[in-house]
C-alpha atoms as a PDB file:
ATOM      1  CA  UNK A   1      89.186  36.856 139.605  1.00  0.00           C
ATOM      2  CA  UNK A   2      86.488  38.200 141.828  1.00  0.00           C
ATOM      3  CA  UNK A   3      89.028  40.944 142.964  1.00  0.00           C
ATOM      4  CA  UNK A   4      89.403  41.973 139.463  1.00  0.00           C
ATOM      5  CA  UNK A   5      86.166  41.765 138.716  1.00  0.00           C
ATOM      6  CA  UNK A   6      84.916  44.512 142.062  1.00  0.00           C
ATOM      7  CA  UNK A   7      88.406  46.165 141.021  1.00  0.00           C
ATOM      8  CA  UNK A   8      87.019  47.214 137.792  1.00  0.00           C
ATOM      9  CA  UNK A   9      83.277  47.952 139.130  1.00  0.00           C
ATOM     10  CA  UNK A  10      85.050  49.999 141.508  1.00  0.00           C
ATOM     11  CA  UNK A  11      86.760  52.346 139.060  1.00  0.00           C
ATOM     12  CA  UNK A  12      85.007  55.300 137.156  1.00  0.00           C
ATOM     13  CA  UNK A  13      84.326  54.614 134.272  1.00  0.00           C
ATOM     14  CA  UNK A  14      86.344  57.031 131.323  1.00  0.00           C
ATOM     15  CA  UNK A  15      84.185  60.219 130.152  1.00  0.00           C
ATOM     16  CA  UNK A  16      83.542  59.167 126.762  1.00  0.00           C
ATOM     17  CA  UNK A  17      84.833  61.366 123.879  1.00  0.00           C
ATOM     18  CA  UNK A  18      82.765  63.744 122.144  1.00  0.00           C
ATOM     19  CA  UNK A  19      82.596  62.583 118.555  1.00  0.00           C
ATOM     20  CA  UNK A  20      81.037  65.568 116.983  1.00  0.00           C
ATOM     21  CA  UNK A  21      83.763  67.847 118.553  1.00  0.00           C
ATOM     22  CA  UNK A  22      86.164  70.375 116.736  1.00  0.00           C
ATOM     23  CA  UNK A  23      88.798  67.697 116.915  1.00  0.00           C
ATOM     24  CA  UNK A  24      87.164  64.946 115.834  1.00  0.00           C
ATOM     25  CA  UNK A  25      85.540  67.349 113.178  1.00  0.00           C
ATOM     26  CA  UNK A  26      89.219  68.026 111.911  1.00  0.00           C
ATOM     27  CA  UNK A  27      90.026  63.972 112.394  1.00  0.00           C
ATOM     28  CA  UNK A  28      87.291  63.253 109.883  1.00  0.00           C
ATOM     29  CA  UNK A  29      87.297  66.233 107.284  1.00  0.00           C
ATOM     30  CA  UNK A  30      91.009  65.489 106.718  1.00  0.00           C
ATOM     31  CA  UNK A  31      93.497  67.707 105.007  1.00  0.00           C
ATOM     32  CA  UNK A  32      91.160  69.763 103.730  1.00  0.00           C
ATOM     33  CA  UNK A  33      89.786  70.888 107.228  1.00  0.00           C
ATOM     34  CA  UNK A  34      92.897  70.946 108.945  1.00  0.00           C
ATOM     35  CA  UNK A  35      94.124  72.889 106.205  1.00  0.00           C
ATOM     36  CA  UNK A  36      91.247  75.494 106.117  1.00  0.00           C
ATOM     37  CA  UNK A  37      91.258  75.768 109.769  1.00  0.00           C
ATOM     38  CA  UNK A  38      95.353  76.334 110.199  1.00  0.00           C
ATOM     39  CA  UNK A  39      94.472  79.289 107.756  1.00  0.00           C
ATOM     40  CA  UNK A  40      91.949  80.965 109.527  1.00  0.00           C
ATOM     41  CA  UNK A  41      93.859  80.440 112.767  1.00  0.00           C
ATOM     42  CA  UNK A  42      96.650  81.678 110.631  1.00  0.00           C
ATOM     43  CA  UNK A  43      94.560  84.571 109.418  1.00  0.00           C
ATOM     44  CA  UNK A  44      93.075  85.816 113.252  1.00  0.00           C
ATOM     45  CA  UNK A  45      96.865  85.990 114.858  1.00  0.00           C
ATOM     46  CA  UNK A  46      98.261  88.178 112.148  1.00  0.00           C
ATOM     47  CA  UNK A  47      94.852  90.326 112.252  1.00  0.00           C
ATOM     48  CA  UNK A  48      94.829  90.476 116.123  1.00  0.00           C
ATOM     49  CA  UNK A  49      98.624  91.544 115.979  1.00  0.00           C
ATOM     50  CA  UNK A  50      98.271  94.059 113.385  1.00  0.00           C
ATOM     51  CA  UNK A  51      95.124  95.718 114.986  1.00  0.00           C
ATOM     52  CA  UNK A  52      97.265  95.817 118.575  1.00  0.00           C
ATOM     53  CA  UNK A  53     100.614  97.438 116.919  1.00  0.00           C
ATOM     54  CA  UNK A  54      98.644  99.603 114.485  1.00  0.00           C
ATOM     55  CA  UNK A  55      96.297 101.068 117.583  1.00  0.00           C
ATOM     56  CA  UNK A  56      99.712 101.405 120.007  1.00  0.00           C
ATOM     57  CA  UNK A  57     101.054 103.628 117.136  1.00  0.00           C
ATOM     58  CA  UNK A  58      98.525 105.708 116.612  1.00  0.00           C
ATOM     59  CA  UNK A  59      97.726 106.486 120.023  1.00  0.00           C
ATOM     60  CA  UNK A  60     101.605 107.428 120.204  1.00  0.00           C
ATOM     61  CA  UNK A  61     101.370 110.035 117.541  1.00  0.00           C
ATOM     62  CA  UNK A  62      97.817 110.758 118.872  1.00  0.00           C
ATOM     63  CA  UNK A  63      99.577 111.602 122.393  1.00  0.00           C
ATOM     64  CA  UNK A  64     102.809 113.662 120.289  1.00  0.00           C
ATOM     65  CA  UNK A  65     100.355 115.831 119.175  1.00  0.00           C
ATOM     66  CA  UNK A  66      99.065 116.754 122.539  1.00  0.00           C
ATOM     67  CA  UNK A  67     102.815 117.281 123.336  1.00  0.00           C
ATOM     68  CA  UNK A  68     103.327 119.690 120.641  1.00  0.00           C
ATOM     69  CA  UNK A  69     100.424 121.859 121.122  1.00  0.00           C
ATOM     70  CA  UNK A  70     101.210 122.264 124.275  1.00  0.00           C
ATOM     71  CA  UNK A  71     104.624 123.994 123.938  1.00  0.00           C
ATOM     72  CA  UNK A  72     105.964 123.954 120.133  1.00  0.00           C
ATOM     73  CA  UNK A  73     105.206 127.131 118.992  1.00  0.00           C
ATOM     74  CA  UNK A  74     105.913 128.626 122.419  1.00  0.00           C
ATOM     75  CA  UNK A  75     110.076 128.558 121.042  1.00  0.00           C
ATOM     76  CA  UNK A  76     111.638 131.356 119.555  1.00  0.00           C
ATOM     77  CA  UNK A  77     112.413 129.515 116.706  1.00  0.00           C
ATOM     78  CA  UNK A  78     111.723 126.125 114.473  1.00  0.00           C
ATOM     79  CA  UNK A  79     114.887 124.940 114.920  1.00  0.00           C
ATOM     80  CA  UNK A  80     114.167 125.307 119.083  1.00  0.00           C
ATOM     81  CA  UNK A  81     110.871 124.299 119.162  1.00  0.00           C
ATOM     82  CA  UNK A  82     112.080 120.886 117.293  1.00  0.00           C
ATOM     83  CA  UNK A  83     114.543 120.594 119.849  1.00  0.00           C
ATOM     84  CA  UNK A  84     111.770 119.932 122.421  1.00  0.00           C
ATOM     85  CA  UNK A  85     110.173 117.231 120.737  1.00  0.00           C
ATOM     86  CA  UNK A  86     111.010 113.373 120.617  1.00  0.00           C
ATOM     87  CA  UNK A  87     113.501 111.876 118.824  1.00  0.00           C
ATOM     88  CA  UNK A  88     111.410 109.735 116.646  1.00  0.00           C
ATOM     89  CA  UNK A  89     108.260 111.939 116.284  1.00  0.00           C
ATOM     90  CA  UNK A  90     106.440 112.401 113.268  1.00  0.00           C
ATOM     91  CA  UNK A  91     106.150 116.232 114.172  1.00  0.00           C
ATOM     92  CA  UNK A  92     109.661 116.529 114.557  1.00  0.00           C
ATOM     93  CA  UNK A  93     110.146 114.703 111.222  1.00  0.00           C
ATOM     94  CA  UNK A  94     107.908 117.564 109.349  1.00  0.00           C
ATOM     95  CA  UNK A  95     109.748 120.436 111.022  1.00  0.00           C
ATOM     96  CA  UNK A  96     113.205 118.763 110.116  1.00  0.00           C
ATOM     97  CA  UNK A  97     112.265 118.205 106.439  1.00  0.00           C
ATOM     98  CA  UNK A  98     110.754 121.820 105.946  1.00  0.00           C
ATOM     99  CA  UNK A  99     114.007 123.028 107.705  1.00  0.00           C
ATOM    100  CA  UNK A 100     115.622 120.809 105.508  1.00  0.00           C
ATOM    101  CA  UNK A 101     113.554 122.058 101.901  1.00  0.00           C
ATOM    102  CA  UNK A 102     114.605 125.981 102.703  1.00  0.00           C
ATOM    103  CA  UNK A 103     118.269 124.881 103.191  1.00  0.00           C
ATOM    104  CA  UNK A 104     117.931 123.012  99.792  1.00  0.00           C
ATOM    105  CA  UNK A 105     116.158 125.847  98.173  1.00  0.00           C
ATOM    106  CA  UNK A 106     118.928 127.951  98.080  1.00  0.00           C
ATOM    107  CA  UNK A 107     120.989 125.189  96.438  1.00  0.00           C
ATOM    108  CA  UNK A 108     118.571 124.918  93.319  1.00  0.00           C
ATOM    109  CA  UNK A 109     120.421 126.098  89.750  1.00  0.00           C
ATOM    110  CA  UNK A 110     116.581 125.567  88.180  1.00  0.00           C
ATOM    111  CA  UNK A 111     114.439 128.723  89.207  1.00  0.00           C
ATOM    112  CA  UNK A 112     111.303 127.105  91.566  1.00  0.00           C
ATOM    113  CA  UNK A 113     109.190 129.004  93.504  1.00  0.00           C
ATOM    114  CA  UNK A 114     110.183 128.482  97.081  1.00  0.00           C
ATOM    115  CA  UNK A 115     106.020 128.077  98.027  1.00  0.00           C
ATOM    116  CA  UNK A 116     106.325 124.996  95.944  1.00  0.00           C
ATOM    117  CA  UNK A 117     109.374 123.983  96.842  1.00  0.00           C
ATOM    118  CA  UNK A 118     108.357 123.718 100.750  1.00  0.00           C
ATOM    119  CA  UNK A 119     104.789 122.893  99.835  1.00  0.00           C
ATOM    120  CA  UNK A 120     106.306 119.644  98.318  1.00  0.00           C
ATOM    121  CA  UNK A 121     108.662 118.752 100.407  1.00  0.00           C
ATOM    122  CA  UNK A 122     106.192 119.030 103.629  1.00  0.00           C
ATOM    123  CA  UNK A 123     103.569 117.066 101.606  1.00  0.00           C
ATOM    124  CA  UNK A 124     106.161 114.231 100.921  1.00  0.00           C
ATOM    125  CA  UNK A 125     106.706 114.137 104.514  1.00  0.00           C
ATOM    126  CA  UNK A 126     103.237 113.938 105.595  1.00  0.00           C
ATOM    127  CA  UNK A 127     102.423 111.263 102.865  1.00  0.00           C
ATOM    128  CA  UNK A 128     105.673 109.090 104.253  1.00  0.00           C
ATOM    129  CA  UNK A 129     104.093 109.440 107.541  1.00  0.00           C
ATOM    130  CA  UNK A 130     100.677 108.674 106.394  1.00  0.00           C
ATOM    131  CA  UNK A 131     101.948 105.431 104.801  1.00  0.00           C
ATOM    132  CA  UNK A 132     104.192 103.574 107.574  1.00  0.00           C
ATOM    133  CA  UNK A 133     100.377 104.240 109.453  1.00  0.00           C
ATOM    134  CA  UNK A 134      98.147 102.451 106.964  1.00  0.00           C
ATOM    135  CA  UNK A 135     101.028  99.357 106.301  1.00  0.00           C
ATOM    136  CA  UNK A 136      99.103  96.477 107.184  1.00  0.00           C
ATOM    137  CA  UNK A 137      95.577  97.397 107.277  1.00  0.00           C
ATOM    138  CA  UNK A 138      95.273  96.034 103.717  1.00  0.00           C
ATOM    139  CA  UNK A 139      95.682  92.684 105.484  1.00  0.00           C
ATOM    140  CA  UNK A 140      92.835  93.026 107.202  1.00  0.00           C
ATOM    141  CA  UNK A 141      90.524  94.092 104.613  1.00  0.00           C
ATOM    142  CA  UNK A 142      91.988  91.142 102.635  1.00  0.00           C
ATOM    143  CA  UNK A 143      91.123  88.754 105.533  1.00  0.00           C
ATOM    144  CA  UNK A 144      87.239  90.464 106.092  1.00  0.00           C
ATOM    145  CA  UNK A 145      86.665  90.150 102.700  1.00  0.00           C
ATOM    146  CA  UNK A 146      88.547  86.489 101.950  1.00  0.00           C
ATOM    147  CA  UNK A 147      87.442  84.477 105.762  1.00  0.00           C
ATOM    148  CA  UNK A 148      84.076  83.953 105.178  1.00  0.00           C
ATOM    149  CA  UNK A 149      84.964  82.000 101.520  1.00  0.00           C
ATOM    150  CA  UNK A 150      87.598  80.172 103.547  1.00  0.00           C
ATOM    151  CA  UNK A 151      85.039  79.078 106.013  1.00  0.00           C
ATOM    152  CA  UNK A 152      82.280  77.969 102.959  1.00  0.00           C
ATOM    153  CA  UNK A 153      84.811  76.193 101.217  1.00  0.00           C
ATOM    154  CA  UNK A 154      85.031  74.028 104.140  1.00  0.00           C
ATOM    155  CA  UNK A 155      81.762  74.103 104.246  1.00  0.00           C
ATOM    156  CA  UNK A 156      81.056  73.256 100.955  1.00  0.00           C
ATOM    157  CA  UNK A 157      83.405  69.916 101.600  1.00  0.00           C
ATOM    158  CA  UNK A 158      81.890  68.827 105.040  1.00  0.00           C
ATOM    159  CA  UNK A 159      78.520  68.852 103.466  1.00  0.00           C
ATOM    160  CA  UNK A 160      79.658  66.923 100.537  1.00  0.00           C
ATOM    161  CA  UNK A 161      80.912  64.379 102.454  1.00  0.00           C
ATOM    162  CA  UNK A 162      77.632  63.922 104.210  1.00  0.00           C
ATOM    163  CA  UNK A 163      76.279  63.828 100.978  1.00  0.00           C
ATOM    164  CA  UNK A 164      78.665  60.452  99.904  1.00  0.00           C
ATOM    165  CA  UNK A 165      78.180  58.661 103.290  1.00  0.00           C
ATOM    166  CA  UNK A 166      74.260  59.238 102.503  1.00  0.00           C
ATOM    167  CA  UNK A 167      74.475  57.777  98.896  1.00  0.00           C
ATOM    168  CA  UNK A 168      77.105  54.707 101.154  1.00  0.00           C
ATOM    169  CA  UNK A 169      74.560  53.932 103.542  1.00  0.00           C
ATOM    170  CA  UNK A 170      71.419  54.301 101.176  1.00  0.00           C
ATOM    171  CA  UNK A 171      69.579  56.032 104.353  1.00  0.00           C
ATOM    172  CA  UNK A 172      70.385  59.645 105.671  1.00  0.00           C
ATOM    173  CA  UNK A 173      70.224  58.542 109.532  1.00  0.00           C
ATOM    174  CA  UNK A 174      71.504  61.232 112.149  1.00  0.00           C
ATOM    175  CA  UNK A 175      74.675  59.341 112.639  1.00  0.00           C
ATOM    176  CA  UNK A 176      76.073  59.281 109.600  1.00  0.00           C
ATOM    177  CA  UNK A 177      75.702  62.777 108.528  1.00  0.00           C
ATOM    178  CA  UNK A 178      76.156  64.397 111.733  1.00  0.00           C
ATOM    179  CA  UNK A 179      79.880  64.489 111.516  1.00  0.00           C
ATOM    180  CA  UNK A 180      79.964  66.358 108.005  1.00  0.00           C
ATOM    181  CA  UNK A 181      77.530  68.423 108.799  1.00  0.00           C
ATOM    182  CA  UNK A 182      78.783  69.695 111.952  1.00  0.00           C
ATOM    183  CA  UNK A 183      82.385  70.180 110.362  1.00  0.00           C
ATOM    184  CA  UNK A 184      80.809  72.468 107.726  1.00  0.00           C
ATOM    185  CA  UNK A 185      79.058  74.301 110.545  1.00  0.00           C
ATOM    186  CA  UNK A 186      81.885  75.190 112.339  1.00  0.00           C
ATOM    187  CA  UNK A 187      83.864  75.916 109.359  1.00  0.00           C
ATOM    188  CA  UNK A 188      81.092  78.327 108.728  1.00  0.00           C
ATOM    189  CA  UNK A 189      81.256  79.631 112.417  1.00  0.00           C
ATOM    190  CA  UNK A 190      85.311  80.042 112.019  1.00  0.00           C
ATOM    191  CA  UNK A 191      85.115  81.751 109.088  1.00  0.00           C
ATOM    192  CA  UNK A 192      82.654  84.593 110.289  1.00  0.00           C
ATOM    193  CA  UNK A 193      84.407  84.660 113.883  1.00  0.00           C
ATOM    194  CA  UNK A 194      87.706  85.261 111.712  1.00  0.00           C
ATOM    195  CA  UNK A 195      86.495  88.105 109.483  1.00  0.00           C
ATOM    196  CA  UNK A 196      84.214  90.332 111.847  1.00  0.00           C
ATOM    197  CA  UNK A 197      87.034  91.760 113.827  1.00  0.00           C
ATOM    198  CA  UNK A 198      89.113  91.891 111.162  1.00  0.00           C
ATOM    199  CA  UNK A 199      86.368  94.169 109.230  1.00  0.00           C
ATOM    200  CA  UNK A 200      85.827  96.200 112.523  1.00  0.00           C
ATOM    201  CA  UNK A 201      89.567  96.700 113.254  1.00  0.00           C
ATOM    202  CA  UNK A 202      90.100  98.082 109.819  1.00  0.00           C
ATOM    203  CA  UNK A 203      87.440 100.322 109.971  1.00  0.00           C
ATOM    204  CA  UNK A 204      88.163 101.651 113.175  1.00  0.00           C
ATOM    205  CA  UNK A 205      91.793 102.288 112.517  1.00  0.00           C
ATOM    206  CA  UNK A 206      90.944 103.995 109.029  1.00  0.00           C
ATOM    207  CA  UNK A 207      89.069 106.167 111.155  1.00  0.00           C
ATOM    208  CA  UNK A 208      91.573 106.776 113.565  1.00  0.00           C
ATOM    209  CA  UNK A 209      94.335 107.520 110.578  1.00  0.00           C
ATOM    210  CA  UNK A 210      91.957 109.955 109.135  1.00  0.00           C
ATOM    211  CA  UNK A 211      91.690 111.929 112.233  1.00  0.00           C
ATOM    212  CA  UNK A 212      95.840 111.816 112.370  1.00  0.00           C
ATOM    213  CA  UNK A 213      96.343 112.815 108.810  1.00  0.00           C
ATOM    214  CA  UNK A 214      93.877 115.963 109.349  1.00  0.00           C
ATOM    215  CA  UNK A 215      96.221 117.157 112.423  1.00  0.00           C
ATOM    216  CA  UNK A 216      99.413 116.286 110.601  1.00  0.00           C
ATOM    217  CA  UNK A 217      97.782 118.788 107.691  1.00  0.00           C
ATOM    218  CA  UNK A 218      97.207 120.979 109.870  1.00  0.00           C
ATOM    219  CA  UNK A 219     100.292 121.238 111.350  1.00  0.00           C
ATOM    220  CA  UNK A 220     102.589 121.240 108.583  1.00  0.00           C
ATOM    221  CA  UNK A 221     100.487 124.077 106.715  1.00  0.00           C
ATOM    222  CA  UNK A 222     101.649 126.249 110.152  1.00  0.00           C
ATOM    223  CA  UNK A 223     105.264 125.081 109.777  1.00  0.00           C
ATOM    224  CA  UNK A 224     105.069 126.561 105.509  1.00  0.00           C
ATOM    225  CA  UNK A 225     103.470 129.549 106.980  1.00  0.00           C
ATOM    226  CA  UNK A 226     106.141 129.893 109.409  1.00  0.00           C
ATOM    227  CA  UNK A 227     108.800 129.450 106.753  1.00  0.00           C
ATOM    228  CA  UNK A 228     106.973 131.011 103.883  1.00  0.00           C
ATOM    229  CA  UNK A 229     106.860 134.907 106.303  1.00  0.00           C
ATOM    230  CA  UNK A 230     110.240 133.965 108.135  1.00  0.00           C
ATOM    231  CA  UNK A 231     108.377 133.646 111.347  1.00  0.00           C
ATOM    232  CA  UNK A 232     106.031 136.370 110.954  1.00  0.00           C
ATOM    233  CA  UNK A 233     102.931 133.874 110.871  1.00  0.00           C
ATOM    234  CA  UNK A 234     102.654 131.627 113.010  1.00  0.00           C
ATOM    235  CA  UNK A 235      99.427 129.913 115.018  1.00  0.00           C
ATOM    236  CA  UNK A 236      98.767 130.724 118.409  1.00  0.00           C
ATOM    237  CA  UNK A 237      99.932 128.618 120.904  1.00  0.00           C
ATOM    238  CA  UNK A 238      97.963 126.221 122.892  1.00  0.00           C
ATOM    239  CA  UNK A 239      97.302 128.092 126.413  1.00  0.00           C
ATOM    240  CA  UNK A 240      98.226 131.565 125.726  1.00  0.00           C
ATOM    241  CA  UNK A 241      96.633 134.501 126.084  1.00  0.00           C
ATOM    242  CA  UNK A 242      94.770 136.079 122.999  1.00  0.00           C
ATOM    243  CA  UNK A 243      95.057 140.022 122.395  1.00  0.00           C
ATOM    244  CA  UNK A 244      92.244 141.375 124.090  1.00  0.00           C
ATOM    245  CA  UNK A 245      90.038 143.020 120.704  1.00  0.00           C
ATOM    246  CA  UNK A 246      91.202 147.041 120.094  1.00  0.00           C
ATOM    247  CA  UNK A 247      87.689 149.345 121.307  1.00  0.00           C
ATOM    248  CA  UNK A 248      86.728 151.425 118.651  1.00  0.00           C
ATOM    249  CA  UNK A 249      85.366 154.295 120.199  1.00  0.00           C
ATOM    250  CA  UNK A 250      82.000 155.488 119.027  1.00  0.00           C
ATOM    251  CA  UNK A 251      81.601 158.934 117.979  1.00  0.00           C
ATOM    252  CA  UNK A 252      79.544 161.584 119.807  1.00  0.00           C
ATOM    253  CA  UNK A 253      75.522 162.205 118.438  1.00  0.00           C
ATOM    254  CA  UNK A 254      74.149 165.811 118.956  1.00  0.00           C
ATOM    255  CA  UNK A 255      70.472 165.203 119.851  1.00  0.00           C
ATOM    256  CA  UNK A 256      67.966 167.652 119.925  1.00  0.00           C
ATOM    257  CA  UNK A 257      64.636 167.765 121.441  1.00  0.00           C
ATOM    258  CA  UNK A 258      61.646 169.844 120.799  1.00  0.00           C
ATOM    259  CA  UNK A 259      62.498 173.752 120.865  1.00  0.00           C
ATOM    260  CA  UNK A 260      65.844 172.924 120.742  1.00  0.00           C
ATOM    261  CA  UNK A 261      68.392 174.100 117.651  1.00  0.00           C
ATOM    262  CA  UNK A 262      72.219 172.949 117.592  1.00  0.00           C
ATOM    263  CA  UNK A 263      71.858 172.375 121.620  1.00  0.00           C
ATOM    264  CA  UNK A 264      70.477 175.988 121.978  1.00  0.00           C
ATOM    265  CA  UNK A 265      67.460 176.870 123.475  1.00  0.00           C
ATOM    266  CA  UNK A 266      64.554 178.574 121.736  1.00  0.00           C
ATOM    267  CA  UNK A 267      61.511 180.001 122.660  1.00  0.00           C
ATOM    268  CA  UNK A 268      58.184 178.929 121.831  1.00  0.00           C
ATOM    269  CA  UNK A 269      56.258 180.519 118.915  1.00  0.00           C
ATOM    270  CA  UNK A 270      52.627 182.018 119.905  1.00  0.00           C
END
């Protein structure tokens, strides 16, 4: 018996668990809190995975764009100069489908006006692209604008059951609200936590799109020029030489000075 008893002096005693913690929060609050908290867990994967395959695509297109000013219009030809780029760019997809409109246009039985013809097929293109870019980001302005409510609903049920253990106990100690209250806290805290990146991601990759649908414009209003003067416009490419400006040359002035008449001489008067 004595052994037992030094045996158990001996031995350190167990850390004692943490009873305002975010799992006992969760133990206490229920269904309710479990289920508010698997949705904003729910809600920051999908976000964080959205904002990570949204930025990798950009910056791919960002980077095909680099590619193509660097030696598209350098080729003798659309056809060639589509030939150079990837398989799966988005460049390469415009070129193909204006290639593809003046092929068509020819086809037509209804009299169009090949401008519009082009115009609209390049603008479907662009829009296609513009779309598969923004596909998800509506996600995350759902979840910026949705995760804080999440978070004060939970909050709004932590605090009312401190509320009911106050009117149980007919005092409002420390120790029996403490556990409510700190549940709706950090359902407040998850909430927020949840829907700031989710707000900054989207904004940041709306910014990013912008900048990507301005350089697709661009470039598919040189691939209708190209097609619209069969090659005769066309922009200059990046890293060539521009024509030096023509020197106009500037015609000769005939000065005279005093007692001087059409560059002759005269003599003084007395």
């Amino acid at each position: 018996m004595i052994i037992n008893i030094l045996a158990a002096a001996a031995a350190p005693a167990a850390p004692a668990e943490n009873p305002y913690g975010l799992s006992a929060a969760l133990e206490q609050g229920g269904i309710i809190a479990q289920s508010v908290f698997g949705i904003l867990v729910l809600f920051s994967v999908v976000s964080f995975y959205i904002m990570f395959t949204k930025l990798f695509e950009q910056q791919k297109i960002m980077n095909q764009y680099k590619r193509m000013r660097a030696g598209f219009w350098n080729a003798n030809s659309l056809k060639e100069g589509s030939a150079k780029l990837e398989q799966n760019s988005a460049y390469k997809q415009i070129v193909d489908d204006g290639l593809a409109a003046q092929e068509q246009h020819t086809k037509l039985t209804d009299p169009v006006e090949a401008h519009d013809w082009l115009h609209g097929s390049l603008g479907r293109s662009e829009a296609a692209i513009n779309s598969k870019l923004g596909g998800g980001l509506a996600f995350l302005a759902t979840v910026g604008a949705t995760a804080p409510f999440i978070g004060l609903f939970g909050t709004v049920v932590g605090i009312y059951r401190a509320l009911v253990k106050i009117g149980a106990s007919g005092q409002a100690s420390i120790d029996a609200v403490a556990g409510p209250v700190g549940e709706a806290l950090i359902m407040t805290a998850l909430g927020l936590v949840v829907a700031v990146p989710a707000v900054l991601g989207y904004n940041w990759l709306q910014r990013r799109n912008k900048s990507i649908a301005e350089d697709l414009s661009s470039f598919s209003n040189d691939v209708l020029g190209y097609l619209a003067s069969n090659g005769a416009v066309r922009p200059v490419a990046a890293g060539a030489a521009k024509p030096a400006p023509a020197v106009v040359a500037k015609p000769a002035v005939n000065t005279t000075t005093a007692g001087q008449v059409g560059g002759v001489q005269t003599a003084p008067r007395t």
